[in-house]
PDB file of N, CA and C in Angstrom:
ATOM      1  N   UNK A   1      97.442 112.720 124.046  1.00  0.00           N
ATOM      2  CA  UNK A   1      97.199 111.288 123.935  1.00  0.00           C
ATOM      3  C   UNK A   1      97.206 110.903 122.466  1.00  0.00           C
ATOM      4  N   UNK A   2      97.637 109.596 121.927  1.00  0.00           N
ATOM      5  CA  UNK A   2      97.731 109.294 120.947  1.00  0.00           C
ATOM      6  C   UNK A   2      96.750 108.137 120.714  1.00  0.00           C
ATOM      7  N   UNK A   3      96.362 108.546 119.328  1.00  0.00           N
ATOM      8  CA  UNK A   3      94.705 107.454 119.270  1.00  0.00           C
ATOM      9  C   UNK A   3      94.702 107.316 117.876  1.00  0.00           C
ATOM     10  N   UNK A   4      94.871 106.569 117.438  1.00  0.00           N
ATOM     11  CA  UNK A   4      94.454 106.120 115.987  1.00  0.00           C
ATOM     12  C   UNK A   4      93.424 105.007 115.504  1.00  0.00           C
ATOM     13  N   UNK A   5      92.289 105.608 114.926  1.00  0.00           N
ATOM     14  CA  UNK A   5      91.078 104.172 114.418  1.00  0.00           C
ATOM     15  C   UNK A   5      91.447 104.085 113.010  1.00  0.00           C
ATOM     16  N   UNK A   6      91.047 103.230 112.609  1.00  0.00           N
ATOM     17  CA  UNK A   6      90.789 103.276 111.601  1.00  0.00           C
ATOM     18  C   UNK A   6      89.928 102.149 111.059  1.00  0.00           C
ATOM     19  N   UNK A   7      88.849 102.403 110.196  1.00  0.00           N
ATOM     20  CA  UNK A   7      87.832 101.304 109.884  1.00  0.00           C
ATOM     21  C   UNK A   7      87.536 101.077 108.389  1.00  0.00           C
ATOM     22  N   UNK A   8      87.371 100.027 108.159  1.00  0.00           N
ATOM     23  CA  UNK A   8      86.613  99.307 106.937  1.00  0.00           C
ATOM     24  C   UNK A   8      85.349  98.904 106.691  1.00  0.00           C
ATOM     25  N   UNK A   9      84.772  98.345 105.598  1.00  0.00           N
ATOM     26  CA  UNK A   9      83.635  98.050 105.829  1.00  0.00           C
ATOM     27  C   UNK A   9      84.393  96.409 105.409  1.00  0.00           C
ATOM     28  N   UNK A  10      85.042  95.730 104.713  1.00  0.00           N
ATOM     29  CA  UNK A  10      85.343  94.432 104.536  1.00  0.00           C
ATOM     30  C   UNK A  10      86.307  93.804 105.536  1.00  0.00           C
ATOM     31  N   UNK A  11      86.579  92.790 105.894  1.00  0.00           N
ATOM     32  CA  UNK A  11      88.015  92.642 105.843  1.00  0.00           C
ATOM     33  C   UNK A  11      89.343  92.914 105.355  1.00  0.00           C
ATOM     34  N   UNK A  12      90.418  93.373 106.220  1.00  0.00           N
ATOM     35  CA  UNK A  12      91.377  93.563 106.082  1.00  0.00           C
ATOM     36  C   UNK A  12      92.130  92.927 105.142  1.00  0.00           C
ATOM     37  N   UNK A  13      92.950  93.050 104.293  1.00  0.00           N
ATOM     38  CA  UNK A  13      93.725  92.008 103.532  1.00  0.00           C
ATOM     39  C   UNK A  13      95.510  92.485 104.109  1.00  0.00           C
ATOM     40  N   UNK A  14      96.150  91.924 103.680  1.00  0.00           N
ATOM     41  CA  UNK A  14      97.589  91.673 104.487  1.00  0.00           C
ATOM     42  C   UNK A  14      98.219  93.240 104.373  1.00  0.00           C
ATOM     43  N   UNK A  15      98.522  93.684 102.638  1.00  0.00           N
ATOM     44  CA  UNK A  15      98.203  94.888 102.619  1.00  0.00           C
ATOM     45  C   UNK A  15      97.614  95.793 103.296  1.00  0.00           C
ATOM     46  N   UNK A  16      96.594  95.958 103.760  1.00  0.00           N
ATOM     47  CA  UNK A  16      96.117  96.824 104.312  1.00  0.00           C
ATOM     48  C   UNK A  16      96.398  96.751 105.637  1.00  0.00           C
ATOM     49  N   UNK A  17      96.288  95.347 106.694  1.00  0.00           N
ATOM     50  CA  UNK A  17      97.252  95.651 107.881  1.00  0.00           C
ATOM     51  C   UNK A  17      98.438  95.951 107.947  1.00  0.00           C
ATOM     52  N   UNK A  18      99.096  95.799 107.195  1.00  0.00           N
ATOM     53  CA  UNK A  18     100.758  96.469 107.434  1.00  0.00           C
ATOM     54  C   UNK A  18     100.680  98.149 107.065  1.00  0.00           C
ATOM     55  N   UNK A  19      99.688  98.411 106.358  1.00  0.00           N
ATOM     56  CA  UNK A  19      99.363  99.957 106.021  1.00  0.00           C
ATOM     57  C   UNK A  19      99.422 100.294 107.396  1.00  0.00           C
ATOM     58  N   UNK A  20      98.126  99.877 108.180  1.00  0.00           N
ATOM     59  CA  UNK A  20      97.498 100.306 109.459  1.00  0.00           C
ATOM     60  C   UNK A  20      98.434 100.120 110.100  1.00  0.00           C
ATOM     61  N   UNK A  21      99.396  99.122 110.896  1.00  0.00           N
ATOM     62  CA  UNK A  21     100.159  99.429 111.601  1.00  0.00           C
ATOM     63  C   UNK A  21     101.450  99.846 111.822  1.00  0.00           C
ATOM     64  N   UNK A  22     102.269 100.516 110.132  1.00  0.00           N
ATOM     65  CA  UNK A  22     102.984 101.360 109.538  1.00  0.00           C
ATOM     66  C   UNK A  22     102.358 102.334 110.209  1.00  0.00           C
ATOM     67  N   UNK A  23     101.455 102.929 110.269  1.00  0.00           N
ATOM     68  CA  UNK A  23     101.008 104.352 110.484  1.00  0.00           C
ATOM     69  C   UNK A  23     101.307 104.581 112.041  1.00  0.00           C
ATOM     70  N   UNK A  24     100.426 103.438 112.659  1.00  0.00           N
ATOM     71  CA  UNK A  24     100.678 103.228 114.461  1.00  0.00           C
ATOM     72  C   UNK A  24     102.284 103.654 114.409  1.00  0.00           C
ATOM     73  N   UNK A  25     103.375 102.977 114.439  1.00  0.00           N
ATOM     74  CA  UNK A  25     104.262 103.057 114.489  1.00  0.00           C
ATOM     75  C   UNK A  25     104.938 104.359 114.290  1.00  0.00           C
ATOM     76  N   UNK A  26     104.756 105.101 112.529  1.00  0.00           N
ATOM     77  CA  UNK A  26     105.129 106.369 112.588  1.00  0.00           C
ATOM     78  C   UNK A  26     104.862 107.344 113.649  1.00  0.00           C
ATOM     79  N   UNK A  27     103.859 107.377 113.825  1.00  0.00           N
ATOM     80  CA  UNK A  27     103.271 108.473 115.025  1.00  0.00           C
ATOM     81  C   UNK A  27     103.739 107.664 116.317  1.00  0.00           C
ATOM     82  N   UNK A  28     103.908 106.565 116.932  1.00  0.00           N
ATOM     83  CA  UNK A  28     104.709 106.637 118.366  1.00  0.00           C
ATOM     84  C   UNK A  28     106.103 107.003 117.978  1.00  0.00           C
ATOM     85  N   UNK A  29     106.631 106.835 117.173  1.00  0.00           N
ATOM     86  CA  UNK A  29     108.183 107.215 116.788  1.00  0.00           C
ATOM     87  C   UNK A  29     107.914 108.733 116.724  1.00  0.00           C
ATOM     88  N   UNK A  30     106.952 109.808 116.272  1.00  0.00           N
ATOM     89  CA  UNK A  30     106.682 110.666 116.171  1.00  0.00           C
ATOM     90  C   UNK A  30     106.797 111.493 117.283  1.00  0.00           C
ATOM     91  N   UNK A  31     106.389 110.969 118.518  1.00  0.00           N
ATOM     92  CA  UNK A  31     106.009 111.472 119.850  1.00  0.00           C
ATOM     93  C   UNK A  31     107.362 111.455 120.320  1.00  0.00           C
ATOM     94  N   UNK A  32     108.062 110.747 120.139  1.00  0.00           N
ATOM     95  CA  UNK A  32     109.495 111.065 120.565  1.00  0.00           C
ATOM     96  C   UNK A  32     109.585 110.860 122.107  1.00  0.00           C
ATOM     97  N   UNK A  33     109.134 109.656 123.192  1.00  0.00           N
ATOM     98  CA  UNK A  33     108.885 109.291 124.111  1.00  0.00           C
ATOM     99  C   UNK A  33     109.896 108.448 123.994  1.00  0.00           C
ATOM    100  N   UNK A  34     111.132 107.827 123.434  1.00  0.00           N
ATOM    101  CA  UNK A  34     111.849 107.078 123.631  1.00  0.00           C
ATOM    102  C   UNK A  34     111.768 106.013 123.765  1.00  0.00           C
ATOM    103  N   UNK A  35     110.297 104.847 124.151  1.00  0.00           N
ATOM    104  CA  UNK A  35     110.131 104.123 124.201  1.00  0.00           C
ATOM    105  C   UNK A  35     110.151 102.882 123.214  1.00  0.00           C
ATOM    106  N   UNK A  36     110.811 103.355 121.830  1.00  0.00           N
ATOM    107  CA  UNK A  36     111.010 102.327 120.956  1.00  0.00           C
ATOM    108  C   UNK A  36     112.383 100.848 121.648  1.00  0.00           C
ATOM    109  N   UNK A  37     113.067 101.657 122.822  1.00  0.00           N
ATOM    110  CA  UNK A  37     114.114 100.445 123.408  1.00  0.00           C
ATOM    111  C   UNK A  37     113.840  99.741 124.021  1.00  0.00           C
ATOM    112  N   UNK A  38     112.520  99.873 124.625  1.00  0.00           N
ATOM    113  CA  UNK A  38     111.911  99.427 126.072  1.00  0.00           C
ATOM    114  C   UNK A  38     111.641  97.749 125.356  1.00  0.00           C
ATOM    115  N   UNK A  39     111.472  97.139 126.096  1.00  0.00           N
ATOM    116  CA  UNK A  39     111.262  95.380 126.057  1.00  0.00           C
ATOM    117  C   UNK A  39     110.215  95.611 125.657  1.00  0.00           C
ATOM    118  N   UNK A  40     108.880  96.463 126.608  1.00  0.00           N
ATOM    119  CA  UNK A  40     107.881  96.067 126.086  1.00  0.00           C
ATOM    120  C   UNK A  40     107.313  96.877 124.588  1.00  0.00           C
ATOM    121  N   UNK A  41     107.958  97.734 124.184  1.00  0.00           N
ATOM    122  CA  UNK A  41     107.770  98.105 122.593  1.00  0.00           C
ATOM    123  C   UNK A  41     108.417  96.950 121.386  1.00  0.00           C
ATOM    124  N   UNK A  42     109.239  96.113 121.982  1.00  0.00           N
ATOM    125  CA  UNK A  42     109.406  95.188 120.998  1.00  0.00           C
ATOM    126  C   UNK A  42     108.479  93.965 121.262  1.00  0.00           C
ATOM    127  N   UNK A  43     108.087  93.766 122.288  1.00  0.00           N
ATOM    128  CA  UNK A  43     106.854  92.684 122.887  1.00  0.00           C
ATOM    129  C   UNK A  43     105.582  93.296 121.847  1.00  0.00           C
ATOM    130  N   UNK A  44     105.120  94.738 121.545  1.00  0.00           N
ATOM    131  CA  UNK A  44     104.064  95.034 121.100  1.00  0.00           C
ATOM    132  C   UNK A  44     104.520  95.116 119.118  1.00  0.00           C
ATOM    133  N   UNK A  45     106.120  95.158 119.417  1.00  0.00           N
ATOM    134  CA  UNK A  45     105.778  94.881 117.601  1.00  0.00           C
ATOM    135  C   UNK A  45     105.682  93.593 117.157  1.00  0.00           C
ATOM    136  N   UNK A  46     106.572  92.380 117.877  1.00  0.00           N
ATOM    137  CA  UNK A  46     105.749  91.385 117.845  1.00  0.00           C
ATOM    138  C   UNK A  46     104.204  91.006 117.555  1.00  0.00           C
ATOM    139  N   UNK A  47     103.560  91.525 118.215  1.00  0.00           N
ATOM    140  CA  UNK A  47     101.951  91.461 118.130  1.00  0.00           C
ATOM    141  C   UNK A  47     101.765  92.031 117.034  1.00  0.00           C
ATOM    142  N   UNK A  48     101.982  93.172 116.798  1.00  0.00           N
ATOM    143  CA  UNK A  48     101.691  93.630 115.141  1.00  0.00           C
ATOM    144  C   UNK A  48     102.144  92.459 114.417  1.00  0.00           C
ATOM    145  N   UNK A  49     103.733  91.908 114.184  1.00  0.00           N
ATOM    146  CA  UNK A  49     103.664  91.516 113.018  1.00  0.00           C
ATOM    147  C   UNK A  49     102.948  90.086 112.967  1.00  0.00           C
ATOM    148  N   UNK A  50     102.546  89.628 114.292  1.00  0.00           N
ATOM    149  CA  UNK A  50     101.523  88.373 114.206  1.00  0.00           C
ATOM    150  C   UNK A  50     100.261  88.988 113.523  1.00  0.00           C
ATOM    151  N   UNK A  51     100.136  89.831 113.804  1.00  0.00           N
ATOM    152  CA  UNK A  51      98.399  90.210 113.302  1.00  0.00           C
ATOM    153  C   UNK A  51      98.776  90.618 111.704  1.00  0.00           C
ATOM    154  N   UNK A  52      99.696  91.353 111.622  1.00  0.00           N
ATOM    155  CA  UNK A  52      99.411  91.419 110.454  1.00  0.00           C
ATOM    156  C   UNK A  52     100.198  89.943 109.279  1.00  0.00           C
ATOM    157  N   UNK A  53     100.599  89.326 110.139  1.00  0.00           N
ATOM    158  CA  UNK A  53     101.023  88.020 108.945  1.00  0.00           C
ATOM    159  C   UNK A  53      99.423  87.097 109.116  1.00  0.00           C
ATOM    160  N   UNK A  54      98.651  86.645 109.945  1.00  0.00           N
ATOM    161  CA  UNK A  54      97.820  86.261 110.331  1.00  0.00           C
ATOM    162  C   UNK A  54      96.609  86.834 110.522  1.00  0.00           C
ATOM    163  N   UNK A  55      96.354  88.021 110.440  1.00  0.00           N
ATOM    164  CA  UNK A  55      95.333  88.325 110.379  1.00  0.00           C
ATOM    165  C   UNK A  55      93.959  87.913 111.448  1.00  0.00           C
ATOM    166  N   UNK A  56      94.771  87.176 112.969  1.00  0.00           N
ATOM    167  CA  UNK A  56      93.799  86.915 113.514  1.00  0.00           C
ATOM    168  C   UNK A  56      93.602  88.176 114.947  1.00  0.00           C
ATOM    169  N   UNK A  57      92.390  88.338 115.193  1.00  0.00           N
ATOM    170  CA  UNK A  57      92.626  89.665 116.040  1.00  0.00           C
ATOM    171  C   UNK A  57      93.045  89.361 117.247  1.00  0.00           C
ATOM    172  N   UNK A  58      93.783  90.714 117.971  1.00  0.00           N
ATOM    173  CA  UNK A  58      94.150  90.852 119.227  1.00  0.00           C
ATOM    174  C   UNK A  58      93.542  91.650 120.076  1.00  0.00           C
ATOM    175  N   UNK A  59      93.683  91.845 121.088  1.00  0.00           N
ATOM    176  CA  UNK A  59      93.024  92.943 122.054  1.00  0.00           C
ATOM    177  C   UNK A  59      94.024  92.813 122.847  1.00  0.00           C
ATOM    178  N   UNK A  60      94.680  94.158 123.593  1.00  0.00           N
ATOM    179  CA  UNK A  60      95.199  93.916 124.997  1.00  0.00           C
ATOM    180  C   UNK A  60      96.364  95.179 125.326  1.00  0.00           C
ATOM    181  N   UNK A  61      96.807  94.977 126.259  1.00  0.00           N
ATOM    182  CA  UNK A  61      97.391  96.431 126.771  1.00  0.00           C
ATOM    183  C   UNK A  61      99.103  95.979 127.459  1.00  0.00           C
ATOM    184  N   UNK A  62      99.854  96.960 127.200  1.00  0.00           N
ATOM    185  CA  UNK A  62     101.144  96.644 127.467  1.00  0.00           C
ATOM    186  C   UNK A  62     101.523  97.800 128.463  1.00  0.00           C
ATOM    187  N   UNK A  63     101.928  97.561 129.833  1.00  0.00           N
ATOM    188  CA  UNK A  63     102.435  99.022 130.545  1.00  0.00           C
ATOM    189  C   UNK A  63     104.138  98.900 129.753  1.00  0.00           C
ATOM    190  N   UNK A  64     104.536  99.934 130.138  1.00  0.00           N
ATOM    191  CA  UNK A  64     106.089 100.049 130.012  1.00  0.00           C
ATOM    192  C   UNK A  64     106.261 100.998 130.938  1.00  0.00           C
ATOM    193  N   UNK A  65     107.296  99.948 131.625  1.00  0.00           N
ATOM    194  CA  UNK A  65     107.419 100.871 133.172  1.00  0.00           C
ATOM    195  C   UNK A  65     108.783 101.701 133.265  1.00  0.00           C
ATOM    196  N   UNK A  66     108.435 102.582 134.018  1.00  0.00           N
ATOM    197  CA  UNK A  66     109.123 103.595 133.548  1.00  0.00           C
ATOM    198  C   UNK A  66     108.943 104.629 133.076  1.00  0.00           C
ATOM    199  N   UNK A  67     107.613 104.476 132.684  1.00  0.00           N
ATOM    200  CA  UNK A  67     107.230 105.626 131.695  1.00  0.00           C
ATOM    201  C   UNK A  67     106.195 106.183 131.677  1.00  0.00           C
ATOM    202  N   UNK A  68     105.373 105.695 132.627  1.00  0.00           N
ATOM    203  CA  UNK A  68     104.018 106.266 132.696  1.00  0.00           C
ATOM    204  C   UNK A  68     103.115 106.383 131.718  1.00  0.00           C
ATOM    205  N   UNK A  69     103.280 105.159 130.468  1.00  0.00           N
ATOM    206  CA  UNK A  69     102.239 104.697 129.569  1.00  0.00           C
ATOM    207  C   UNK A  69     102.188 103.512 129.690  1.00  0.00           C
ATOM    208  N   UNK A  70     101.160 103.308 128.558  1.00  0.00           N
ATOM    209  CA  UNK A  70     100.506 101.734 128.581  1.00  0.00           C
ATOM    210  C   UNK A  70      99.986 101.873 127.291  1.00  0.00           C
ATOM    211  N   UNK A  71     100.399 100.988 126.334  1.00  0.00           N
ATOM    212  CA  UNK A  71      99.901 100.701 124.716  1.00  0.00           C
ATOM    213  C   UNK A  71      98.772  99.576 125.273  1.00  0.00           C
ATOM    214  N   UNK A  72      98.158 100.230 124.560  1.00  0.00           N
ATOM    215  CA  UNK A  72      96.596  99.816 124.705  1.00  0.00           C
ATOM    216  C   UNK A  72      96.289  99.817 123.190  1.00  0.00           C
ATOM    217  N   UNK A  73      95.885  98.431 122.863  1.00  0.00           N
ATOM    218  CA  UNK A  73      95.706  98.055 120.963  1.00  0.00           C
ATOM    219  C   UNK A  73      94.226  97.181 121.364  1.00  0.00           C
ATOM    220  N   UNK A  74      93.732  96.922 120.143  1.00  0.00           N
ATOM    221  CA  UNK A  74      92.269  96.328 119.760  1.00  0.00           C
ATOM    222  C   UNK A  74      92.537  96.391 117.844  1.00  0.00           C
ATOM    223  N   UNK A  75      93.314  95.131 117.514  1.00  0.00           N
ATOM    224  CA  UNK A  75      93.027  94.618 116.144  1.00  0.00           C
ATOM    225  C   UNK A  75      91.986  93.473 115.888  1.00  0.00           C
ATOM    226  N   UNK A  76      91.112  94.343 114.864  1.00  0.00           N
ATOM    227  CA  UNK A  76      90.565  92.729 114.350  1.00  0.00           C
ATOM    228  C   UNK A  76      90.231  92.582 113.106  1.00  0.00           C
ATOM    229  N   UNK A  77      89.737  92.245 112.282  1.00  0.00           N
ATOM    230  CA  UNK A  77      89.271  92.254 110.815  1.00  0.00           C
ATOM    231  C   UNK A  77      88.779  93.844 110.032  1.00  0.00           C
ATOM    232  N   UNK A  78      88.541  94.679 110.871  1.00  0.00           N
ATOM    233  CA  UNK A  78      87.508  95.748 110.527  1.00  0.00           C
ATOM    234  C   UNK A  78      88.134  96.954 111.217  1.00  0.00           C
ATOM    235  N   UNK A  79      89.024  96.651 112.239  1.00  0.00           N
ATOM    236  CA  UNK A  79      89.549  98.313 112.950  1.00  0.00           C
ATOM    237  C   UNK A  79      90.798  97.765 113.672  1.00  0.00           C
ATOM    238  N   UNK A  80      91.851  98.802 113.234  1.00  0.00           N
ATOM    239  CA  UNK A  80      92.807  98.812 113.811  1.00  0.00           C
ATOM    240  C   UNK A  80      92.979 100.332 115.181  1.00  0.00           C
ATOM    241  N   UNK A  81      92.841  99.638 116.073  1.00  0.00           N
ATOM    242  CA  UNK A  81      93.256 100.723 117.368  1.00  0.00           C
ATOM    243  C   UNK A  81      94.198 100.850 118.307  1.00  0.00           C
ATOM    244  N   UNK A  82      94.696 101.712 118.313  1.00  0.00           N
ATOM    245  CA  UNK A  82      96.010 101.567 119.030  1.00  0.00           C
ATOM    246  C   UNK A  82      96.311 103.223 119.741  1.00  0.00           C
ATOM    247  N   UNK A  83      96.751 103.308 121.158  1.00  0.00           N
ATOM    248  CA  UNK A  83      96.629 104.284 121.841  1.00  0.00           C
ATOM    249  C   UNK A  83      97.504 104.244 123.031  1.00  0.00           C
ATOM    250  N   UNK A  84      98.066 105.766 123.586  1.00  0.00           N
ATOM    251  CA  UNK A  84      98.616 105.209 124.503  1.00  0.00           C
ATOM    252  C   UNK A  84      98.197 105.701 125.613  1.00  0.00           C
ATOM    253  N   UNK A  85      98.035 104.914 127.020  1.00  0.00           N
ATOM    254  CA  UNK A  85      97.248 105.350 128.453  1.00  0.00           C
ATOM    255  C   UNK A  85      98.174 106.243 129.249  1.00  0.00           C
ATOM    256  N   UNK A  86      98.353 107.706 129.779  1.00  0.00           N
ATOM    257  CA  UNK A  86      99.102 107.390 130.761  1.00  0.00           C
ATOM    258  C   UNK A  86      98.550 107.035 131.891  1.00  0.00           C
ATOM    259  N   UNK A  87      99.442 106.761 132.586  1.00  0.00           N
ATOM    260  CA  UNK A  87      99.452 106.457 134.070  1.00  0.00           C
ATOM    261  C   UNK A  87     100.709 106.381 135.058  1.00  0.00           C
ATOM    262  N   UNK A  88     100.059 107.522 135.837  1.00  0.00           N
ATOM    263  CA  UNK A  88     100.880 107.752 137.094  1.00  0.00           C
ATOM    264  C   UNK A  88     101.986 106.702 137.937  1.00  0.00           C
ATOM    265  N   UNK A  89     101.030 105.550 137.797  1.00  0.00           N
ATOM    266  CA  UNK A  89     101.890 104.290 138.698  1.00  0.00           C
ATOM    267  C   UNK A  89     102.787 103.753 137.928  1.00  0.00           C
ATOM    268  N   UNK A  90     102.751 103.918 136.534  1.00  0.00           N
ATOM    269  CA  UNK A  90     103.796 102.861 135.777  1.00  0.00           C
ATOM    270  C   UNK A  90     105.325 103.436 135.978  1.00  0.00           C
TER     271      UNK A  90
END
């Protein structure tokens, strides 16, 4: 399973979210699951680059079917999380 936290004690500045979700990214490209073509991996970089141009937080979970995961993220000012679920039904 893939799980990345990472925490601050201030707020994030723009810099530092594009750090954090540079990293997310390396490591699912890392895993080599193929899922960078899927609709819903470009639906979830979307959401990154809203959060990180904006800086306002997200929470929420993406299946990609087909594949038996689900990106499961929680950005907000203080922690970037991002992980992936499997599951059998997707």
């Amino acid at each position: 399973m893939f799980k990345d936290t990472f925490n601050t004690l201030s707020n994030m500045d723009i810099l530092t979210r594009t750090t954090k979700v540079v990293e997310i990214f390396k490591k699912l490209n890392g895993l080599n699951l193929g899922i960078s073509c899927f609709d819903e991996f470009i639906s979830f970089r979307k959401i990154c680059n809203t959060f990180i141009r904006d800086g306002i937080s997200v929470k929420g979970s993406i299946k990609v079917l087909g594949t038996k995961r689900i990106i499961c993220y929680d950005f907000n000012e203080k922690d970037v999380v991002c992980f992936l679920k499997y599951d059998d039904s997707v």
